[in-house]
C-alpha atoms as a PDB file:
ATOM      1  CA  UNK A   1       0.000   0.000   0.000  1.00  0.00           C
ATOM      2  CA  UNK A   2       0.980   3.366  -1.025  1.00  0.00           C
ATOM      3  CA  UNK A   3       2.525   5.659   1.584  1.00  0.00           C
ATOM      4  CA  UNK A   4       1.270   9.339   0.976  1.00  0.00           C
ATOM      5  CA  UNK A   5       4.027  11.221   2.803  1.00  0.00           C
ATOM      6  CA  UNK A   6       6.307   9.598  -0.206  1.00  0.00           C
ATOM      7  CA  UNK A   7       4.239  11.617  -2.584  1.00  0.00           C
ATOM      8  CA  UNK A   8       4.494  14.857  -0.900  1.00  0.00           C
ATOM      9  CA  UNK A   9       6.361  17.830  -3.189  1.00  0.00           C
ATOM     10  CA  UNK A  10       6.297  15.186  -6.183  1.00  0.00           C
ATOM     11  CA  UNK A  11       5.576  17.006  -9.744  1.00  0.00           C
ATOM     12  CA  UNK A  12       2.057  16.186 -10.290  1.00  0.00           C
ATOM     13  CA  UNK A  13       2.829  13.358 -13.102  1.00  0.00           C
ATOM     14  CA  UNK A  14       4.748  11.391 -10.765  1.00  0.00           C
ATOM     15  CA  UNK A  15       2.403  11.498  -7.795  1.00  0.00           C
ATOM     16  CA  UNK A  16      -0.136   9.981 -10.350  1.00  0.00           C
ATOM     17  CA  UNK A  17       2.016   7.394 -11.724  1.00  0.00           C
ATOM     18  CA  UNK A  18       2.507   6.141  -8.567  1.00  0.00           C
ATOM     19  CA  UNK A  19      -1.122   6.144  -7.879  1.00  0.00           C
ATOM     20  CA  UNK A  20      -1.836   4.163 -10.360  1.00  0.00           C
ATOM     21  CA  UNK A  21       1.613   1.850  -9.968  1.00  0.00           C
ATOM     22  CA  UNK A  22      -0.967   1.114  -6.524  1.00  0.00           C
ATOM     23  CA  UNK A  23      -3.522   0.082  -7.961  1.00  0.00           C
ATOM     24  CA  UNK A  24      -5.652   3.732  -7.867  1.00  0.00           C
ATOM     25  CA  UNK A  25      -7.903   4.630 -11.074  1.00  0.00           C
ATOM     26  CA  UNK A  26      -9.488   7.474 -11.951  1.00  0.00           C
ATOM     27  CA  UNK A  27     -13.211   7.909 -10.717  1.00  0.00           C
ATOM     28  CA  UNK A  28     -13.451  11.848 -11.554  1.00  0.00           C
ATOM     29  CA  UNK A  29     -12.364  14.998 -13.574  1.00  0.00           C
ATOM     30  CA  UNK A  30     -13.071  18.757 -12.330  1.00  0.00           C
ATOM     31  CA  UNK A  31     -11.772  21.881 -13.653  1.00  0.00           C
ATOM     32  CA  UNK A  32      -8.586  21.818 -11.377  1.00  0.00           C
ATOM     33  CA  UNK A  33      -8.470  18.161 -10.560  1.00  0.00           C
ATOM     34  CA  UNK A  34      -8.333  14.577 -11.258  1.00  0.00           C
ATOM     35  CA  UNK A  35      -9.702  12.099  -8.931  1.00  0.00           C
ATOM     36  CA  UNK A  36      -8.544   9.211  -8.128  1.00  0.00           C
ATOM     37  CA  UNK A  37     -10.061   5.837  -5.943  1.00  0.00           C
ATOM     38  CA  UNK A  38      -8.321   3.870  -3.821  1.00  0.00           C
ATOM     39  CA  UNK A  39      -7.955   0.174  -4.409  1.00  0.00           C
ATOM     40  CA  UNK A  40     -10.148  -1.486  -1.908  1.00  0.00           C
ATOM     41  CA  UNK A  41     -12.742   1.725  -2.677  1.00  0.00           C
ATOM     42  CA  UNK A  42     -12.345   3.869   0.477  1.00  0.00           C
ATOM     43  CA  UNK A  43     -10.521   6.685  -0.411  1.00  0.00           C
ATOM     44  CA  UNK A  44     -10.192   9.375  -2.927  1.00  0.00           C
ATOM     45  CA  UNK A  45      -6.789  11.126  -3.906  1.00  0.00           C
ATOM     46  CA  UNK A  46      -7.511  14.961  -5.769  1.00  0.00           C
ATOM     47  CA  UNK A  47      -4.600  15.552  -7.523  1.00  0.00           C
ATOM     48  CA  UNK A  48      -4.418  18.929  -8.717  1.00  0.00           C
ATOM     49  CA  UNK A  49      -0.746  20.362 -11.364  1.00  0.00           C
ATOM     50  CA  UNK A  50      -2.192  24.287 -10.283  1.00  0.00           C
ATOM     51  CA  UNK A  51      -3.718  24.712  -6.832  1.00  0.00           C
ATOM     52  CA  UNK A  52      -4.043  28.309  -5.298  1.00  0.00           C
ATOM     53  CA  UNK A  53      -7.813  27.727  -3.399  1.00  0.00           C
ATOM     54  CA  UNK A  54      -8.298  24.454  -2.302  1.00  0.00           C
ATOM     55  CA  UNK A  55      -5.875  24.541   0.955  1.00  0.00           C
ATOM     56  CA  UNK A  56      -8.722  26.586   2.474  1.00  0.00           C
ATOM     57  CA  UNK A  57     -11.079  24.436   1.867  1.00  0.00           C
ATOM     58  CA  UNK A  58      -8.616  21.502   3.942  1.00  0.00           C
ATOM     59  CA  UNK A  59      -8.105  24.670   6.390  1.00  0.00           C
ATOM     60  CA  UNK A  60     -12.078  24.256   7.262  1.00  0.00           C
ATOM     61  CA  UNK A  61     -11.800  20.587   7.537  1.00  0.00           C
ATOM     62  CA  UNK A  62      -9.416  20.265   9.709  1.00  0.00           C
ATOM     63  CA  UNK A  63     -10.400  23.244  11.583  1.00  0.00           C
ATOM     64  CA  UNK A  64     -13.891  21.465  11.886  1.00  0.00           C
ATOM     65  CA  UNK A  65     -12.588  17.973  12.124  1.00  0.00           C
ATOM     66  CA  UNK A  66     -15.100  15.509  12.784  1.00  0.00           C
ATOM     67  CA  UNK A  67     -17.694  17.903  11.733  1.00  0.00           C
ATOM     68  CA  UNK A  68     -20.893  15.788  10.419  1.00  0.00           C
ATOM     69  CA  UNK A  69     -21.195  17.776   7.662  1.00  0.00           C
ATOM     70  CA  UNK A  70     -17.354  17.839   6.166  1.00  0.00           C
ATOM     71  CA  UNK A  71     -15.382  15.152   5.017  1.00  0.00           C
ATOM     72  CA  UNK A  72     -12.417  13.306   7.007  1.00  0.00           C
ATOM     73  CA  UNK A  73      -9.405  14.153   5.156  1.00  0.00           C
ATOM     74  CA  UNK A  74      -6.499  11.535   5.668  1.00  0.00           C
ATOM     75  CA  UNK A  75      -3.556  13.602   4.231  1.00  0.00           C
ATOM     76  CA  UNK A  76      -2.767  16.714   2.555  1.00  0.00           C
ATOM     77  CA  UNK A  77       0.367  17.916   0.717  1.00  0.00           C
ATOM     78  CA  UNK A  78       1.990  20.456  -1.617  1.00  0.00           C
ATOM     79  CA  UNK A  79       3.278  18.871  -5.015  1.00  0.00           C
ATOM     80  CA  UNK A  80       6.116  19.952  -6.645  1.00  0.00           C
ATOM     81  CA  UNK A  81       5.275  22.487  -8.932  1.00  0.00           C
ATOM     82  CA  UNK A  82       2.433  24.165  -7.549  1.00  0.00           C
ATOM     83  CA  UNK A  83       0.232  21.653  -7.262  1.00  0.00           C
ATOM     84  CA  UNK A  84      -1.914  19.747  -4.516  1.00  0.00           C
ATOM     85  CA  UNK A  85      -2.590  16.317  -2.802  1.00  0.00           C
ATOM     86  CA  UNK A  86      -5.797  15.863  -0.775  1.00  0.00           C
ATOM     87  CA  UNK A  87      -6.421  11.892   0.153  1.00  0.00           C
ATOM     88  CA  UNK A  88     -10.157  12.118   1.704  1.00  0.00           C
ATOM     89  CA  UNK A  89     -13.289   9.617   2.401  1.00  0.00           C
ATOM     90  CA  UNK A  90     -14.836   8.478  -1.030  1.00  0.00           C
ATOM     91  CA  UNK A  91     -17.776  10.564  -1.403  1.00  0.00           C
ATOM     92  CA  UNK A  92     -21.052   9.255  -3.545  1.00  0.00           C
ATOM     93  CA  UNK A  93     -23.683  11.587  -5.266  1.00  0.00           C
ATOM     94  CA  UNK A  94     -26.862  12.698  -4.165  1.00  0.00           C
ATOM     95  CA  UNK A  95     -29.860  13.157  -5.811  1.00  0.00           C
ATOM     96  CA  UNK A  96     -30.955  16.694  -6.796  1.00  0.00           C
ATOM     97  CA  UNK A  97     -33.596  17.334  -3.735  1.00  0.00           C
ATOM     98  CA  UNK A  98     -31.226  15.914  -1.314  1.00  0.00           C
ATOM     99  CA  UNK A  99     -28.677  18.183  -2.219  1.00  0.00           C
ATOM    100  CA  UNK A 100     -31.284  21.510  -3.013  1.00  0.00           C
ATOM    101  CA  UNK A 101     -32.418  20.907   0.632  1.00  0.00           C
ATOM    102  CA  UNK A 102     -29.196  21.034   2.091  1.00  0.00           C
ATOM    103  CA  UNK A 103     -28.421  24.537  -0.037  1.00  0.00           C
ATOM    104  CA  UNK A 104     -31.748  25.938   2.173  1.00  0.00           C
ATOM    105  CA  UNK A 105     -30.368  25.094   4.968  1.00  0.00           C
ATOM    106  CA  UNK A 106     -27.141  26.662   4.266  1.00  0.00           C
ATOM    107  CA  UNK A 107     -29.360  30.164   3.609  1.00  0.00           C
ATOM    108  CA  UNK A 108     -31.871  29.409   6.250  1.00  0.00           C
ATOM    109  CA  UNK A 109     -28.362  29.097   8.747  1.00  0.00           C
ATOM    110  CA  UNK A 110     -30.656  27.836  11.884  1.00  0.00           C
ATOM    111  CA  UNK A 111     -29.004  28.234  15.571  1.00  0.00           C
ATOM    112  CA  UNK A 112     -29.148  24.098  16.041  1.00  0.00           C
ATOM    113  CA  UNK A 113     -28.175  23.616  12.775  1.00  0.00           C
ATOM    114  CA  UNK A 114     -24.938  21.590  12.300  1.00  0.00           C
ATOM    115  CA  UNK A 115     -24.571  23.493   9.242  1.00  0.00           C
ATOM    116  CA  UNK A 116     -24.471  26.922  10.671  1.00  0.00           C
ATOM    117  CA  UNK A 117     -21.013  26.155  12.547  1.00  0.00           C
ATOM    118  CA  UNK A 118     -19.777  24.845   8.742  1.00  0.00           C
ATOM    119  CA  UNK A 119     -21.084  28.414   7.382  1.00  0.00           C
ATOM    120  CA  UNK A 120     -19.629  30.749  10.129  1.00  0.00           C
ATOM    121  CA  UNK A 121     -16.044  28.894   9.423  1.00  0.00           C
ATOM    122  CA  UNK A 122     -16.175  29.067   5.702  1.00  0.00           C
ATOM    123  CA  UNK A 123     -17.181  33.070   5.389  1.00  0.00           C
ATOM    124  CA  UNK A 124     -14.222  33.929   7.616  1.00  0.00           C
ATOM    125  CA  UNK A 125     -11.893  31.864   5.701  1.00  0.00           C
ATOM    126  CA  UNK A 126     -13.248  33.875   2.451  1.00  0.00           C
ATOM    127  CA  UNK A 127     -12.942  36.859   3.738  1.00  0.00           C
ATOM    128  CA  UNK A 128      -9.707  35.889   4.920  1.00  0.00           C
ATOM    129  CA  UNK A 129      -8.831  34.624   1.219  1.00  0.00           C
ATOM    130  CA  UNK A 130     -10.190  37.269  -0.760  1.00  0.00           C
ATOM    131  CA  UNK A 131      -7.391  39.172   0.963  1.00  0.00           C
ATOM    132  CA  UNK A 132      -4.465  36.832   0.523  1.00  0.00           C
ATOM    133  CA  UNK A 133      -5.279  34.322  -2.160  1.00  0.00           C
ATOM    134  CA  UNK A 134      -4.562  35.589  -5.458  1.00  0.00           C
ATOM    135  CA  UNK A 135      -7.848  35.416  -8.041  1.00  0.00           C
ATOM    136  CA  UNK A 136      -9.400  34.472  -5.182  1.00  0.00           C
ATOM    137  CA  UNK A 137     -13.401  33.370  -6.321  1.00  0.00           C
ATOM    138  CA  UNK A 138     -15.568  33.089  -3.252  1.00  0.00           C
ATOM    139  CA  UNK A 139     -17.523  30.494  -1.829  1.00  0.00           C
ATOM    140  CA  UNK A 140     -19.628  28.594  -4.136  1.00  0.00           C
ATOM    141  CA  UNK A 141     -22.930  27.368  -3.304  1.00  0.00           C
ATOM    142  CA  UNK A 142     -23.388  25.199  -6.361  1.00  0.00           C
ATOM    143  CA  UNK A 143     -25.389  21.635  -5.061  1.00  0.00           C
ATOM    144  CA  UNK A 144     -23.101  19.933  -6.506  1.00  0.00           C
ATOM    145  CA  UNK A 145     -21.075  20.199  -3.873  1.00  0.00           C
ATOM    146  CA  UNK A 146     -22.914  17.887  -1.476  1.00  0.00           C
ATOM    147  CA  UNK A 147     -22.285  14.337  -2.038  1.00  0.00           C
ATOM    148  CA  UNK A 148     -22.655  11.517   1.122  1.00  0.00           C
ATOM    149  CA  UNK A 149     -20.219   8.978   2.481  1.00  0.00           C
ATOM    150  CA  UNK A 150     -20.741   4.922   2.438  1.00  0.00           C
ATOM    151  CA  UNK A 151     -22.631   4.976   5.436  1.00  0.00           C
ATOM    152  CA  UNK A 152     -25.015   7.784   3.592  1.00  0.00           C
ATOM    153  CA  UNK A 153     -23.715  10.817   5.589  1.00  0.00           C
ATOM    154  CA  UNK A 154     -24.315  14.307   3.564  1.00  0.00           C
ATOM    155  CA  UNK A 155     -20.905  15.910   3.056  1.00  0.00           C
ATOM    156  CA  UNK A 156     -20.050  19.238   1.836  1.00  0.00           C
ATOM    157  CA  UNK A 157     -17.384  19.645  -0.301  1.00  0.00           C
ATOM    158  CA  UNK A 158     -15.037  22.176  -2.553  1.00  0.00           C
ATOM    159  CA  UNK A 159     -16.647  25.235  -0.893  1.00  0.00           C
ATOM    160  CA  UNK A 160     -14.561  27.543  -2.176  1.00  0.00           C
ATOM    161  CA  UNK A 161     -13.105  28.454  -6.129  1.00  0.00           C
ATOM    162  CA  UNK A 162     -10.794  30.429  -7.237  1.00  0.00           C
ATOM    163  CA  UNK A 163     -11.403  32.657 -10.004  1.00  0.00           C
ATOM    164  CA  UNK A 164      -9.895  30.596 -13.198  1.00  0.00           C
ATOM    165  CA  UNK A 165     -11.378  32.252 -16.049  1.00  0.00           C
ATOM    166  CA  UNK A 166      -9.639  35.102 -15.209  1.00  0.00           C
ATOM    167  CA  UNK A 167      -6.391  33.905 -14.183  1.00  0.00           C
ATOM    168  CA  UNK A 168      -6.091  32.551 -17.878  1.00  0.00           C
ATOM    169  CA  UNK A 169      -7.450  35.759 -19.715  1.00  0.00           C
ATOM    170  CA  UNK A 170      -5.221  37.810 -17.844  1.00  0.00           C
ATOM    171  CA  UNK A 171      -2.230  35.360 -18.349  1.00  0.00           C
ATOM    172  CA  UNK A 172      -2.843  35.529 -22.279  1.00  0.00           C
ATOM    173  CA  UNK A 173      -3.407  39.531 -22.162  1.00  0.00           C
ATOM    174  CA  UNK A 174      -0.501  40.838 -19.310  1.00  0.00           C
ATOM    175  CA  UNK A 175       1.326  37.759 -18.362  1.00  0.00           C
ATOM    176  CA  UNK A 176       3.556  39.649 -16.001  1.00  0.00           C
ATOM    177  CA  UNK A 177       0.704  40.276 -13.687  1.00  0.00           C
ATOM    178  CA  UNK A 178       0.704  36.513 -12.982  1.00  0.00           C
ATOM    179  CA  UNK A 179       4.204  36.471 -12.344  1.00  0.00           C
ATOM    180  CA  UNK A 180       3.978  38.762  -9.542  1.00  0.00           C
ATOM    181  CA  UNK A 181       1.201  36.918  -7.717  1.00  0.00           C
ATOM    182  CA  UNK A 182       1.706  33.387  -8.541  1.00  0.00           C
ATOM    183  CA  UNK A 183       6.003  32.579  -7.651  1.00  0.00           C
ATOM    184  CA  UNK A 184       7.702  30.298 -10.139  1.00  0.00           C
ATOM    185  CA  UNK A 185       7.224  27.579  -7.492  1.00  0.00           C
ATOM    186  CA  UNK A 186       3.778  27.423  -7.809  1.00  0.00           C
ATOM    187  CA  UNK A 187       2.958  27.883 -11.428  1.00  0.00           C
ATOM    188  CA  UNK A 188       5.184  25.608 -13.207  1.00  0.00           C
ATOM    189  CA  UNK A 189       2.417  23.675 -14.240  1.00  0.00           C
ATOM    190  CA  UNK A 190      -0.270  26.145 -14.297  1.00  0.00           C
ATOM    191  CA  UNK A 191      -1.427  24.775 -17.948  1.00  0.00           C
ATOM    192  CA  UNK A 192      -1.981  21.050 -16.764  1.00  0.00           C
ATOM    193  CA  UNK A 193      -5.125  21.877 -14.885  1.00  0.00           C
ATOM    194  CA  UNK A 194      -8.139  19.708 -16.714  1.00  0.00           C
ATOM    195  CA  UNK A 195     -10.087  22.511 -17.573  1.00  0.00           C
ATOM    196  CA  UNK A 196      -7.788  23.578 -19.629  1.00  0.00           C
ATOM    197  CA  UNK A 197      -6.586  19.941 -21.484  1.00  0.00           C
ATOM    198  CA  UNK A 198     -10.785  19.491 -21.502  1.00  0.00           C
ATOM    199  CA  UNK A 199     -12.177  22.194 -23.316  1.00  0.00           C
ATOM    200  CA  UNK A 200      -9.356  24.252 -25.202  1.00  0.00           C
ATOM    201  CA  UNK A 201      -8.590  24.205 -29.113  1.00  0.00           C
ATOM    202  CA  UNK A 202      -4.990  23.613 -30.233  1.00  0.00           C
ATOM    203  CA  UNK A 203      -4.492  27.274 -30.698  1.00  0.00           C
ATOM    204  CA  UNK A 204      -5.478  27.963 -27.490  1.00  0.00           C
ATOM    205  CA  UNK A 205      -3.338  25.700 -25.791  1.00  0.00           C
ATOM    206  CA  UNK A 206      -0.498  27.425 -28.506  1.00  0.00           C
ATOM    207  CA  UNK A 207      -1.226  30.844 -27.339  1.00  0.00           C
ATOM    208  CA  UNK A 208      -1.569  29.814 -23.500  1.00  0.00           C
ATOM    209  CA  UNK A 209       1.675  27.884 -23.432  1.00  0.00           C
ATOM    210  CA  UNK A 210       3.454  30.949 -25.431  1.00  0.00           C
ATOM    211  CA  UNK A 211       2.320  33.359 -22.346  1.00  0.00           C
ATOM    212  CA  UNK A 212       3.326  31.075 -19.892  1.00  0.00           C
ATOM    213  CA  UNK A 213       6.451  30.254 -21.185  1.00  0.00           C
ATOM    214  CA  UNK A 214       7.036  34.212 -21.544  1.00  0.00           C
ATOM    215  CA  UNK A 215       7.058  34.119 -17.821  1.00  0.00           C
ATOM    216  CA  UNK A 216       9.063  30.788 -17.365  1.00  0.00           C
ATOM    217  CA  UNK A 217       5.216  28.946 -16.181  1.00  0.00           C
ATOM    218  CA  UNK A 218       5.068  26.556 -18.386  1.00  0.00           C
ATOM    219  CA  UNK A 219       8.534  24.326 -19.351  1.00  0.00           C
ATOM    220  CA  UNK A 220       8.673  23.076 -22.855  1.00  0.00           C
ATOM    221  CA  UNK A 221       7.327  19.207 -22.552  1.00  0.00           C
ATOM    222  CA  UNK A 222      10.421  17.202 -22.590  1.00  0.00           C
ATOM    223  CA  UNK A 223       9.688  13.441 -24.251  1.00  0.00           C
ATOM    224  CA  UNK A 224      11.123  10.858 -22.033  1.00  0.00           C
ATOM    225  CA  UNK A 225      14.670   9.607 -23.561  1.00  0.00           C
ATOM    226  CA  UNK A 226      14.895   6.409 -20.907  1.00  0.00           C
ATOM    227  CA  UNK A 227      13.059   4.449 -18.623  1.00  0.00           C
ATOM    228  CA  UNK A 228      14.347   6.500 -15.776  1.00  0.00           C
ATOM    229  CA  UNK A 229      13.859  10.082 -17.249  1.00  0.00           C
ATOM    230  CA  UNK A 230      12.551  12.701 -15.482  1.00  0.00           C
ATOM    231  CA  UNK A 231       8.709  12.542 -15.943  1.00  0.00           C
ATOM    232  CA  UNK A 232       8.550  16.667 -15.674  1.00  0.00           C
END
């Protein structure tokens, strides 16, 4: 079995290889994100190349821990690059008027509601965030976000966003402004994100590696010459 701390400050491909050396496979794609299941089903690894939001949302976790409402997360690491690791509970669906009820509760925000505690927490990380987080988005209420453990436990999740649209118009149109926010530690894979490989045309992709690689973001890919190459 995989040990996680041997993952920690990996680039983001060889976190993933390893994954799925274990045994891991991939159960889900976001925007920033790929998700990946554990092999006896358990756990979840999100394994993000770009991360500048999602450590808040592990901030509330663990600031919460054993909150009903949140998810246990098992680890949680930087990658090398700028990326993240989160290892948490696998998390199922729910169905649309589970999840719409749970988004009224949220607004309604009643005194002996367990989800009033969650609420409090996560607006005073985002106002906290919208002051230090770069392209910071807010907290997103979309009820998607709930989901339920095996034993059918509602769970919140990915509470927060950052602002990507705009990280990626401004990289094409002043690239330098990105520079000064994001260090070269953290954005050296800022083009690997999904949403980007998902729904981009070849000359977007041409025109977003250009700017990053104005900026030193984005290293020409490098094609393996041996079995033990560097996979960044």
């Amino acid at each position: 079995m995989i040990s996680f701390e041997t993952l920690r400050d990996l680039p983001h491909r060889e976190a993933t290889r390893r994954l799925l050396d274990d045994g891991w496979n991939v159960c889900g794609i976001g925007d920033w994100a790929t998700v990946w299941r554990s092999p006896d089903g358990a756990q979840v690894a999100r394994v993000s190349p770009f991360e500048p939001a999602y450590e808040v949302f592990v901030e509330l976790c663990r600031g919460l821990e054993r909150h009903p409402l949140l998810p246990r997360i098992d680890f949680d690491a930087p990658l090398g690059g700028g990326g993240r690791l989160t290892v948490l509970e696998f998390l199922l669906p729910v169905d649309r008027e589970e999840a719409d009820a749970v988004v009224e509760r949220w607004a309604a925000a009643a005194p002996d509601d367990p989800i009033t505690a969650v609420r409090e927490q996560a607006e005073r990380l985002d106002a906290e965030a919208a002051r230090s987080v770069p392209f910071w988005g807010g907290l997103d209420h979309n009820p998607g976000n709930v989901m339920k453990n095996a034993s059918g436990e509602l769970k919140l999740v990915d509470l927060f966003y950052a602002a990507g649209l705009e990280i990626y118009r401004v990289l094409l149109e002043d690239p330098a402004r990105i520079a000064e926010v994001f260090p070269p530690d953290r954005r050296e894979h800022l083009l690997d994100i999904a949403a980007v490989a998902r729904m981009s045309t070849p000359d977007e992709i041409a025109a977003l590696r250009t700017a990053a690689e104005s900026i030193g973001g984005q290293p020409p890919y490098r094609r393996a010459t041996s079995p033990n190459a560097s996979l960044r």
